[in-house]
Protein backbone atom coordinates (compact mmCIF):
# COMPACT_ATOMS: atom_id res chain seq x y z
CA UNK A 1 18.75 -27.67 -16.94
CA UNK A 2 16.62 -28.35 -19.98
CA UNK A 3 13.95 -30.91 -21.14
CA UNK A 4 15.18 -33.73 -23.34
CA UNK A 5 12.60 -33.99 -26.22
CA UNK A 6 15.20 -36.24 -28.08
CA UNK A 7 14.61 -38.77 -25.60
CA UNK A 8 11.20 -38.51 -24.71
CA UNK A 9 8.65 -41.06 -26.02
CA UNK A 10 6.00 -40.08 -27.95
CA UNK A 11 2.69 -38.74 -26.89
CA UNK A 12 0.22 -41.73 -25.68
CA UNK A 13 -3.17 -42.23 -27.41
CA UNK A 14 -4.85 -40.81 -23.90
CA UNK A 15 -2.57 -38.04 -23.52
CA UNK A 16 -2.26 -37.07 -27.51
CA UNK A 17 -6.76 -37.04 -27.27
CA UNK A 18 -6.62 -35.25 -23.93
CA UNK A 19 -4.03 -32.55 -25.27
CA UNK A 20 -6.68 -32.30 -28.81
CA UNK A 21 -9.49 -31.82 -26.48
CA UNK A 22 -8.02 -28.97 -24.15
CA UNK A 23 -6.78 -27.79 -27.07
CA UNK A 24 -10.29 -27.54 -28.52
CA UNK A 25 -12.12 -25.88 -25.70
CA UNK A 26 -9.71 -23.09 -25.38
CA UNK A 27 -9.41 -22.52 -29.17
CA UNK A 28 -13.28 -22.02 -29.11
CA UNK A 29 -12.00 -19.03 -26.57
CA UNK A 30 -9.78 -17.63 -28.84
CA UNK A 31 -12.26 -17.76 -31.66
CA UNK A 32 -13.95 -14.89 -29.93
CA UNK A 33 -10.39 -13.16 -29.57
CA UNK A 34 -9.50 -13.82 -33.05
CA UNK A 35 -12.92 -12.14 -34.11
CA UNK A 36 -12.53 -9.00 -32.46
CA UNK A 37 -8.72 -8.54 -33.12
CA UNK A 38 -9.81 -8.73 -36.88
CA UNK A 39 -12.85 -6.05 -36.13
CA UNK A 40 -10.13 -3.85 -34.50
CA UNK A 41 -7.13 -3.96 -36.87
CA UNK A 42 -10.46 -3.51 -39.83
CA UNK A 43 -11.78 -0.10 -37.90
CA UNK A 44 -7.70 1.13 -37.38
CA UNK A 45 -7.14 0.71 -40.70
CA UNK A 46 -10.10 2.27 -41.72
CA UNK A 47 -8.87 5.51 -40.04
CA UNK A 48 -5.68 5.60 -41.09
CA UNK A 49 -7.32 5.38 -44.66
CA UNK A 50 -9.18 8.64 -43.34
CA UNK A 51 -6.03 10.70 -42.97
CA UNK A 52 -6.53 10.70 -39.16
CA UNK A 53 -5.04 9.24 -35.88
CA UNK A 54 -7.87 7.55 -34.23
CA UNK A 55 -9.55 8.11 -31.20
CA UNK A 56 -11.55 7.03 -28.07
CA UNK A 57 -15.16 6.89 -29.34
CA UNK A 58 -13.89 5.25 -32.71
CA UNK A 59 -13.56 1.90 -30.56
CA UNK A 60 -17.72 2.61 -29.90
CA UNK A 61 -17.74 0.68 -33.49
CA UNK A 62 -16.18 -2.59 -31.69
CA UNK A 63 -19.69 -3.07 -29.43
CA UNK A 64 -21.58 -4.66 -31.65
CA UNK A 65 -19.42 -7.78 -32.35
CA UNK A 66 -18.17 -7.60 -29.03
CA UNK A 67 -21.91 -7.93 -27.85
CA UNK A 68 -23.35 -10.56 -30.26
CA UNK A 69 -20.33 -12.87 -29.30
CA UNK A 70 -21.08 -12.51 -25.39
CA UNK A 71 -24.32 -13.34 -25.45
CA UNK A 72 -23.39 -16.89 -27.13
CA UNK A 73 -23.17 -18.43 -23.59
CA UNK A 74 -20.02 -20.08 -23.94
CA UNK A 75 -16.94 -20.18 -21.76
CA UNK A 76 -16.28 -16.05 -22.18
CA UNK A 77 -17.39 -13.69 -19.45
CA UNK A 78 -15.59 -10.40 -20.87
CA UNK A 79 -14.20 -9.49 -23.94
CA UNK A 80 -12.46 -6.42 -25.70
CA UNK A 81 -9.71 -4.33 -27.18
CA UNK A 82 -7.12 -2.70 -25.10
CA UNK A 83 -5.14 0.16 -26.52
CA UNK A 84 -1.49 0.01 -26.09
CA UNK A 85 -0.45 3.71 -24.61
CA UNK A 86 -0.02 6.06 -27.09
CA UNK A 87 -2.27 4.43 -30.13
CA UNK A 88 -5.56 7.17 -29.54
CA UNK A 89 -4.93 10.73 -29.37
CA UNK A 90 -7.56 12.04 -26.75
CA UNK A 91 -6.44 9.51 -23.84
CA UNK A 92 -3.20 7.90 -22.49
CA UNK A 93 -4.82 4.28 -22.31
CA UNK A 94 -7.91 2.85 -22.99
CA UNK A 95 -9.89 -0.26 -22.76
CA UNK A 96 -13.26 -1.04 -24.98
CA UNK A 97 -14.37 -4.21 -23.00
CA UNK A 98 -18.28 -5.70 -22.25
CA UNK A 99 -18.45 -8.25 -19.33
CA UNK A 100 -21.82 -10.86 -19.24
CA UNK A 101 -23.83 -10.54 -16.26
CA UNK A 102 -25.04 -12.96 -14.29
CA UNK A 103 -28.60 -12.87 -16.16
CA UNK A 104 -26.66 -13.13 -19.21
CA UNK A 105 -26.92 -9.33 -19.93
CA UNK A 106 -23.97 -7.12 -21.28
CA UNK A 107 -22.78 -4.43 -19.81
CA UNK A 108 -19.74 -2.28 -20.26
CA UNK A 109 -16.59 -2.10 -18.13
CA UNK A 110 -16.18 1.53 -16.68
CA UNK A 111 -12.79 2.48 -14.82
CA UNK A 112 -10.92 5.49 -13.97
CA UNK A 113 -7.67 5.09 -16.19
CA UNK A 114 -6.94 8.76 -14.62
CA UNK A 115 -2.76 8.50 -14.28
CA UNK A 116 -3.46 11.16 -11.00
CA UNK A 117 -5.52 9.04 -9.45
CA UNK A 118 -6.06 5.03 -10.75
CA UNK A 119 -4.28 2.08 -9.90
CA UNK A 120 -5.27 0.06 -13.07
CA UNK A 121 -3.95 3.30 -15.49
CA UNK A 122 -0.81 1.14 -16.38
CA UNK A 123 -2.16 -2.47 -17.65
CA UNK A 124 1.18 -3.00 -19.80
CA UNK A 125 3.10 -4.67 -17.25
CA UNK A 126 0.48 -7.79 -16.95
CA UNK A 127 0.91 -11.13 -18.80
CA UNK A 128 -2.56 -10.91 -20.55
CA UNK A 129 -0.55 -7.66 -22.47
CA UNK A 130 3.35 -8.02 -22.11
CA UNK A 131 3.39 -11.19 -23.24
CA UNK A 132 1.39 -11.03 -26.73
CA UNK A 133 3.39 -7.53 -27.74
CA UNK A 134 6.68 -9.10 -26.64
CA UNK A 135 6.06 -12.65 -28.65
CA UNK A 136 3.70 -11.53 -30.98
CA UNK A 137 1.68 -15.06 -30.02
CA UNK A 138 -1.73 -15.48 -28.47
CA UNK A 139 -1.51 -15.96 -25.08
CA UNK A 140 -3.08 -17.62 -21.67
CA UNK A 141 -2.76 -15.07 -18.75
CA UNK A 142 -3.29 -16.64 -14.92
CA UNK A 143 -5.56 -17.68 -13.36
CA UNK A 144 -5.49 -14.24 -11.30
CA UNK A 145 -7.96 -12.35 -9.10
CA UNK A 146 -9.38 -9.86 -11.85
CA UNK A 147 -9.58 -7.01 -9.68
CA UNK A 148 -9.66 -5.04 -13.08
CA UNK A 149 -12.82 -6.49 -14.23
CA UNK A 150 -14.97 -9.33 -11.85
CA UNK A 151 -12.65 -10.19 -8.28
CA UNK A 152 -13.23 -13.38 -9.98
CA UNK A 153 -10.63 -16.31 -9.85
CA UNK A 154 -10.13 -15.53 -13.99
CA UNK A 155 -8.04 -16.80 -16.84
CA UNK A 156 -7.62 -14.25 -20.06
CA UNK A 157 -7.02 -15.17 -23.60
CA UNK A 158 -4.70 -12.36 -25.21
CA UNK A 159 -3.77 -12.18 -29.20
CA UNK A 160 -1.68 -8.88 -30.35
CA UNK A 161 -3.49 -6.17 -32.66
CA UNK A 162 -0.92 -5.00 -35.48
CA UNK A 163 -1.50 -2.50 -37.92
CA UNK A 164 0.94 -1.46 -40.33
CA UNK A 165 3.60 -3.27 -38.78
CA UNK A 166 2.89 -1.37 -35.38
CA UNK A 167 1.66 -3.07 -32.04
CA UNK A 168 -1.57 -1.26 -31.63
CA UNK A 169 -2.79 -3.46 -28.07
CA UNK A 170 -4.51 -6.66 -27.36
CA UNK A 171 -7.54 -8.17 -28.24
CA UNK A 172 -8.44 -10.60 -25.42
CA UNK A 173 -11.20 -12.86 -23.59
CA UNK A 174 -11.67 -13.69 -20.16
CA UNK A 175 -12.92 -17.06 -18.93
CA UNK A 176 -13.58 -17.51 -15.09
CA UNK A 177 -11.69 -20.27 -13.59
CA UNK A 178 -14.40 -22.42 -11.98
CA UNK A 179 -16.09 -22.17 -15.68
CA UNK A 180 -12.65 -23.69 -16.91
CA UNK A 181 -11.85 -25.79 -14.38
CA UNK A 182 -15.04 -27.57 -15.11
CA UNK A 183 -14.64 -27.94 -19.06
CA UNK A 184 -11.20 -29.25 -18.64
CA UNK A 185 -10.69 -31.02 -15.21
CA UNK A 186 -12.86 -34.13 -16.39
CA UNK A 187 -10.36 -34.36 -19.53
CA UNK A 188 -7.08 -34.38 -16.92
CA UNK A 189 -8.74 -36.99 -14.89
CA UNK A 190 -8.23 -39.50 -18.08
CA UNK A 191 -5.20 -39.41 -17.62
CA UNK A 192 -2.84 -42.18 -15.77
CA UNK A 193 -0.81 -39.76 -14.19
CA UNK A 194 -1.61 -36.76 -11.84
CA UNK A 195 -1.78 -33.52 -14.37
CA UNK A 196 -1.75 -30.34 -14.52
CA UNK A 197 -2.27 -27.66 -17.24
CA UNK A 198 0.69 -24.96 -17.84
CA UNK A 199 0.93 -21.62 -19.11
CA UNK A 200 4.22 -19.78 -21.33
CA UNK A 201 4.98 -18.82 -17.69
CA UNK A 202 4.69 -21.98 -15.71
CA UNK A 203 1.69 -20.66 -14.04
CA UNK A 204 -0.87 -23.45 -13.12
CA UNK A 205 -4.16 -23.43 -14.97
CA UNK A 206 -6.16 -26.40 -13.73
CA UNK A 207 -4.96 -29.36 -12.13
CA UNK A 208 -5.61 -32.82 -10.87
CA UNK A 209 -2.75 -32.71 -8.81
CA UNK A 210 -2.76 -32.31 -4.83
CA UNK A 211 0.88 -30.92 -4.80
CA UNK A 212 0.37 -28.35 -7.52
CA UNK A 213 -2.95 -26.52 -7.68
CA UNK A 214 -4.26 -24.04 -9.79
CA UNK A 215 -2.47 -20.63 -9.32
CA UNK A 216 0.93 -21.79 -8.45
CA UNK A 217 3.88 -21.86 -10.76
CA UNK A 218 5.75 -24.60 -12.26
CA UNK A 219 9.53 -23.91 -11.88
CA UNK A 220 12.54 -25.46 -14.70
CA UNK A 221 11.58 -25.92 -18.19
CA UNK A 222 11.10 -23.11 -20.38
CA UNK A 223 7.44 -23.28 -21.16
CA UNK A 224 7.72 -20.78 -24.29
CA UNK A 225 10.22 -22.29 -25.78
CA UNK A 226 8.26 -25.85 -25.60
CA UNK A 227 5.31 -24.74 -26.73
CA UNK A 228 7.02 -22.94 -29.62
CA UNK A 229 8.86 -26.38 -30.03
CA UNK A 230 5.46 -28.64 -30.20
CA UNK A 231 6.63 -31.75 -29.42
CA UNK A 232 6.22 -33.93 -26.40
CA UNK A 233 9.56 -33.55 -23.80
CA UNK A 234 10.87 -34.58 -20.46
CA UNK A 235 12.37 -32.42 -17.98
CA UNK A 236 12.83 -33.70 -13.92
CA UNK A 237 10.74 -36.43 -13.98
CA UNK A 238 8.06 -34.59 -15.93
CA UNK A 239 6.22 -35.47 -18.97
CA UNK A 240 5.24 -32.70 -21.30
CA UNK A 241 2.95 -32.13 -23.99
CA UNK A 242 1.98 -29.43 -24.98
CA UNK A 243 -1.87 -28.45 -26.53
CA UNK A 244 -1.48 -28.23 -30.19
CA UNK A 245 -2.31 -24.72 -31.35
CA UNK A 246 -3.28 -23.37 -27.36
CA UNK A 247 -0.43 -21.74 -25.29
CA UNK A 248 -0.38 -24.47 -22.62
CA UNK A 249 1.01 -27.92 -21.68
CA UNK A 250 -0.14 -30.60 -19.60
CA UNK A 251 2.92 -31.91 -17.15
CA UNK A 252 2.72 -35.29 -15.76
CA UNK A 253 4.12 -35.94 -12.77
């Protein structure tokens, strides 16, 4: 069954503010994203311009943005490029990502991409990848346990890299939950109804709601096609409306 934006009512004043200001703490998030997918498709086209395929160490030029913008002390606590297999010529897969310590310094993300021997070698399948190369959108991945980068409760903020018409990986941001949870949870709480905030995949980002808490999934509407839609819909005895400009939607219950 599908939602009935036709007969929904528009937006409230609360829930139309609520939506704006979600909306705005994320898209400070995806400023960050924005920034380094910019830096990245910049460097790749500067190699192609070279004559060359590029390689491993010419992501090395990516650490300086990558470092001034962690070390702003907002909501990110890793950011990066990740390759999309095939793009470098020297490895299978790659990742160029810096995480924020707890002191606030930067530090670099070292795994074993090894196909012999890791378990993280193939990233592709996860939402924070699959789901900006298959849309082409930005996108809001979890919340998850990072194993890959923190074993932090996590959130990442995905936009696609293309060069020349070619998917060349992701740019992305990741924001610990509890960091979220307390930027947006005191916005939900305006709200008349119990809330929650959805991803494209119905997976629960924050909520105010007992029954549905953070991590579980929403079943019935199509979230993508709602949030590519913009407007304010019913489905089941939900309201909807989605965060103008962010990849998620706050149901009512």
């Amino acid at each position: 069954m599908g939602w009935s934006p036709g007969l929904a009512a528009p937006a409230t004043d609360t829930e139309t503010w609520v939506a704006a200001q979600v909306g705005g703490a994320l898209e400070a998030v995806f400023e960050t994203v924005a920034a380094t997918r910019a830096e990245t498709a910049a460097l790749l086209h500067r190699v192609a311009a070279e004559g060359r395929p590029p390689v491993s160490a010419d992501l090395a030029a990516l650490r300086p943005g990558l470092h001034l913008r962690l070390g702003r002390g907002e909501l990110v606590s890793g950011a990066g490029f990740v390759a999309a297999p095939g793009l470098l010529t020297d490895v299978p897969v790659c990742l160029e990502w810096w995480q924020r310590g707890a002191r606030g310094d930067v530090r670099p993300l070292l795994l074993d991409l090894d196909p012999g021997r890791s378990a993280y070698c193939d990233y592709t399948h996860w939402d924070w990848f699959a789901l900006p190369r298959d849309t082409g959108r930005r996108a809001v991945a979890g919340p998850y346990v990072d194993y890959l980068c923190s074993d932090e409760y996590s959130l990442t903020l995905s936009e696609p890299v293309v060069v020349q018409g070619r998917f060349a990986g992701v740019a992305a941001a990741d924001v610990y939950l509890r960091h979220f949870e307390a930027a947006v949870l005191p916005l939900l709480r305006r709200l008349a109804r119990p809330a929650r905030l959805v991803n494209a995949r119905g997976r629960v980002a924050a909520s105010t709601d007992p029954a549905h808490l953070a991590g579980s999934l929403t079943r019935g509407p199509d979230f993508g096609r709602l949030l590519a839609e913009g407007r304010p819909a019913t489905h089941g005895g939900l309201r909807l409306v989605p965060c103008r400009g962010v990849p998620l939607v706050i149901a009512l219950t």
